[in-house]
C-alpha atoms as a PDB file:
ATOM      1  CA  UNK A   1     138.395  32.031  99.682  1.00  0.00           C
ATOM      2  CA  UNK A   2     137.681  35.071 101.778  1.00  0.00           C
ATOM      3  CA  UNK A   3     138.185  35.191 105.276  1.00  0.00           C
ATOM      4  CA  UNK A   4     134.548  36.535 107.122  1.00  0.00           C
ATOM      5  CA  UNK A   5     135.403  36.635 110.191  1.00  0.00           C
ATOM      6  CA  UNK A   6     137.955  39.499 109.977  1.00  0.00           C
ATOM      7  CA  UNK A   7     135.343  41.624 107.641  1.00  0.00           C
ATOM      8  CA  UNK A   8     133.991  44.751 108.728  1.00  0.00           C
ATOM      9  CA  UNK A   9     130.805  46.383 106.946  1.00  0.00           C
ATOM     10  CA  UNK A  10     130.389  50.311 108.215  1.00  0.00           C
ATOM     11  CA  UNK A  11     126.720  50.935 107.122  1.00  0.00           C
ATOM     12  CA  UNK A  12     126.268  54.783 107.287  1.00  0.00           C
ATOM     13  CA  UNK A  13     122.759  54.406 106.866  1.00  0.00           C
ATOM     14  CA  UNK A  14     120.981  51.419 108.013  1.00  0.00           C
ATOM     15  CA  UNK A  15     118.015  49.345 109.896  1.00  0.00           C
ATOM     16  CA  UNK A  16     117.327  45.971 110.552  1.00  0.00           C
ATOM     17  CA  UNK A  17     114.906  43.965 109.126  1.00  0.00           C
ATOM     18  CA  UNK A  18     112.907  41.521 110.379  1.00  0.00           C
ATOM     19  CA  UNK A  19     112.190  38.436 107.747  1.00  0.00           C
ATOM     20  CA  UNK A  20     108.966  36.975 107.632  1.00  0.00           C
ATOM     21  CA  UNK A  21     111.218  33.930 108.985  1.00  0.00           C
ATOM     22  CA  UNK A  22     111.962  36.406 112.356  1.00  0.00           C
ATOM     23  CA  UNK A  23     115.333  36.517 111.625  1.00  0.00           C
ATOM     24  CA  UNK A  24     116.857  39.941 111.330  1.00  0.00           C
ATOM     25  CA  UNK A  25     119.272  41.289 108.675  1.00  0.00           C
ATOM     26  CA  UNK A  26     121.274  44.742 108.506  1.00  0.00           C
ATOM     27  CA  UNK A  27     119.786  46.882 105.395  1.00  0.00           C
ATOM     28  CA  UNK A  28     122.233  49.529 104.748  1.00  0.00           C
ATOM     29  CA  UNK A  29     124.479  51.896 102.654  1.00  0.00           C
ATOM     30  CA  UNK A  30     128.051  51.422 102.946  1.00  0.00           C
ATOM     31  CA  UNK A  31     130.472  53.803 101.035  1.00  0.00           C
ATOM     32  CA  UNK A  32     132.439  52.571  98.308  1.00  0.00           C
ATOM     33  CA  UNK A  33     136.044  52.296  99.145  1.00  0.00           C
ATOM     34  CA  UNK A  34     137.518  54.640  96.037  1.00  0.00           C
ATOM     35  CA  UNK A  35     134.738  57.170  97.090  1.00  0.00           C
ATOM     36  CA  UNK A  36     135.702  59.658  99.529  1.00  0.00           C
ATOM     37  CA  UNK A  37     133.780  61.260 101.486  1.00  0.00           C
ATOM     38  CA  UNK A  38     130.612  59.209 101.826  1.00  0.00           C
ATOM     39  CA  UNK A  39     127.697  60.740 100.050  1.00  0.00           C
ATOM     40  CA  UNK A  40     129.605  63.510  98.414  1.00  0.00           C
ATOM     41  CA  UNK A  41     127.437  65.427  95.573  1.00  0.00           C
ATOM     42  CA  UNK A  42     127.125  63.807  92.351  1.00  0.00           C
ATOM     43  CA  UNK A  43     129.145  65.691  89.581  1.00  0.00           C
ATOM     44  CA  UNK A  44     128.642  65.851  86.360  1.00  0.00           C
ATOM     45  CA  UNK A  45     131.178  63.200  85.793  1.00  0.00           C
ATOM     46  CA  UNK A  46     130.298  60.494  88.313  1.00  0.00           C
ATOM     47  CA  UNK A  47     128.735  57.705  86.918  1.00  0.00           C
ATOM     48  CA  UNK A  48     128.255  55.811  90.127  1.00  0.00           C
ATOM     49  CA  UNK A  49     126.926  56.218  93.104  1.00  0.00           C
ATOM     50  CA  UNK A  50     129.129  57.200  96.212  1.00  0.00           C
ATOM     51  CA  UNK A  51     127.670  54.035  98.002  1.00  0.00           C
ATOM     52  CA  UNK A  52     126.277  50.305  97.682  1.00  0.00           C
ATOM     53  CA  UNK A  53     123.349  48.967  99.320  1.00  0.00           C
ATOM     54  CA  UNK A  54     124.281  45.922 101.933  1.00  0.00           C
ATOM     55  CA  UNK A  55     122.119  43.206 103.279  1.00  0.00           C
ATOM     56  CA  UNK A  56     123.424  40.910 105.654  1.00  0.00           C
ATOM     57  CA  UNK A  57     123.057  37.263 106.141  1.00  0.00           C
ATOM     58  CA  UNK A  58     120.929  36.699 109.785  1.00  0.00           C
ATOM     59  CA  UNK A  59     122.015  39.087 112.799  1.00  0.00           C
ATOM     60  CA  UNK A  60     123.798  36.517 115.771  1.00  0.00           C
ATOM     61  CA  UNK A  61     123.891  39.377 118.158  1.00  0.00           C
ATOM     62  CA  UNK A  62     123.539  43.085 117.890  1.00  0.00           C
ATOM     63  CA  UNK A  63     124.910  45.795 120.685  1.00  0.00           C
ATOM     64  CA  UNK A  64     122.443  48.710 120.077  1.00  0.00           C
ATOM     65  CA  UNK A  65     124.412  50.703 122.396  1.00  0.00           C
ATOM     66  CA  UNK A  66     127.668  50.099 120.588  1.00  0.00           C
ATOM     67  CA  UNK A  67     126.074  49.938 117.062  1.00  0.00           C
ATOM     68  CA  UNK A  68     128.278  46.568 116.584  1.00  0.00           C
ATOM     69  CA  UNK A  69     126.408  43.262 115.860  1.00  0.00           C
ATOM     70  CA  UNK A  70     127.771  39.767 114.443  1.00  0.00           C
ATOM     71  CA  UNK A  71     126.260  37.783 111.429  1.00  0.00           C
ATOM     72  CA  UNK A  72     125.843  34.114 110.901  1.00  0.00           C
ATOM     73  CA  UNK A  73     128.479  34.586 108.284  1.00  0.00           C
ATOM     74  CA  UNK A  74     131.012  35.675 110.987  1.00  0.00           C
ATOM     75  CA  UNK A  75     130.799  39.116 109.307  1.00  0.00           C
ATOM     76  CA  UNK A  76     130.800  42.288 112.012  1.00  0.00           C
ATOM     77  CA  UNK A  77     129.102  44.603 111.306  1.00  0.00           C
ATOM     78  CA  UNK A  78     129.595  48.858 112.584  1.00  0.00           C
ATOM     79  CA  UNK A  79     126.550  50.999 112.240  1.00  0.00           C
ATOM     80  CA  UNK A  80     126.934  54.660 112.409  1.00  0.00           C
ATOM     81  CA  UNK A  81     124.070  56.684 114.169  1.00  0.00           C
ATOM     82  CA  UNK A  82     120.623  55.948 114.362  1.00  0.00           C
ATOM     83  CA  UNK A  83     118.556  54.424 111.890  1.00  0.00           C
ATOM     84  CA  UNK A  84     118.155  56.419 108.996  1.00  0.00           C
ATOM     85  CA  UNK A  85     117.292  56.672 105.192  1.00  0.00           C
ATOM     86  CA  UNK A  86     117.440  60.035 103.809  1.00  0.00           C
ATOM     87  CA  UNK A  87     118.079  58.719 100.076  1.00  0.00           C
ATOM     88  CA  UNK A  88     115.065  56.318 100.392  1.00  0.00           C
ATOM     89  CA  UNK A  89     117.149  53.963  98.590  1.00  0.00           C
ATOM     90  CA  UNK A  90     117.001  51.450 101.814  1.00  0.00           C
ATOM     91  CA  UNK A  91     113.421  51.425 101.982  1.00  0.00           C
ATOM     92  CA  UNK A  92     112.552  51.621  97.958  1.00  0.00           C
ATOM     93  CA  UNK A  93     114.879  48.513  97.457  1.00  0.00           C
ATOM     94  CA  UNK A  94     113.394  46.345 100.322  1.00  0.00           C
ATOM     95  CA  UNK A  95     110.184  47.409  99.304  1.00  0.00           C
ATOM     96  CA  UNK A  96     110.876  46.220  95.820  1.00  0.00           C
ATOM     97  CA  UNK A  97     112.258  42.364  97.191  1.00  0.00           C
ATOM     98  CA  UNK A  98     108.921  41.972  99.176  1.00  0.00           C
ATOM     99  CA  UNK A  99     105.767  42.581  99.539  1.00  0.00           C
ATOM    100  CA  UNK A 100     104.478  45.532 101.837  1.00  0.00           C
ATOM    101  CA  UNK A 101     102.731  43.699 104.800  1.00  0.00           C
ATOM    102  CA  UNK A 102     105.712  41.342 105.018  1.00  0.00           C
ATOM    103  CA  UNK A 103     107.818  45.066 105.669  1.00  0.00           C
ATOM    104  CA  UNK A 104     109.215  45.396 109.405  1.00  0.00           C
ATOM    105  CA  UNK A 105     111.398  47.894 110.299  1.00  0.00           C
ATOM    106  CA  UNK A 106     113.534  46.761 113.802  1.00  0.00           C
ATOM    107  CA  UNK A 107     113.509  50.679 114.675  1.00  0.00           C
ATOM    108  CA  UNK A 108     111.702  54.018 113.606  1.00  0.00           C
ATOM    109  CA  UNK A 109     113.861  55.069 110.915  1.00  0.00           C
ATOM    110  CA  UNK A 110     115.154  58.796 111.912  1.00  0.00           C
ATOM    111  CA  UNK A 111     115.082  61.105 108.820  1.00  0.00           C
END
């Protein structure tokens, strides 16, 4: 069994969504480990993408200034600059899971 609570998601880009429910969850891309560095250029031999899309399970508590928040899971979470999406990956697969009006974004995402 896998130990949460020592787990550490980076999301390099990321927002938080708020549920329908109110919770919140972090939306995100984190790099995959073999990958280095994050989001280099596809070549023509890559078959995968440099990065994975993350959801989280409910947000516990969040430090905004610290980009550092806790999940019910006991998961911590790291989030690297603002908001953002330049891929529109985070925002295509969210908007593919639920419906449009059901959509909030915590934060402007900064692009």
């Amino acid at each position: 069994m896998e130990n949460k609570a020592g787990s550490v998601m980076t999301l390099y880009h990321w927002n938080i969504l708020i549920l329908p429910s109110e919770q919140e969850i972090f939306v995100g891309l984190r790099q995959r480990p073999e990958t280095v560095p994050p989001f280099k250029p596809a070549d023509d031999e890559d078959e995968l993408l440099p990065f994975t899309l993350r959801n989280s399970s409910p947000i516990k508590e969040f430090d905004e200034a610290r980009g550092l928040g806790f999940t019910e899971s006991g998961r911590r979470y790291v989030v690297i600059g603002q908001p953002s999406d330049p891929t529109g990956m985070i925002r295509m697969s969210v908007s593919q899971m639920m419906p449009a009006e059901d959509i909030r974004w915590k934060f402007p995402f900064a692009d």
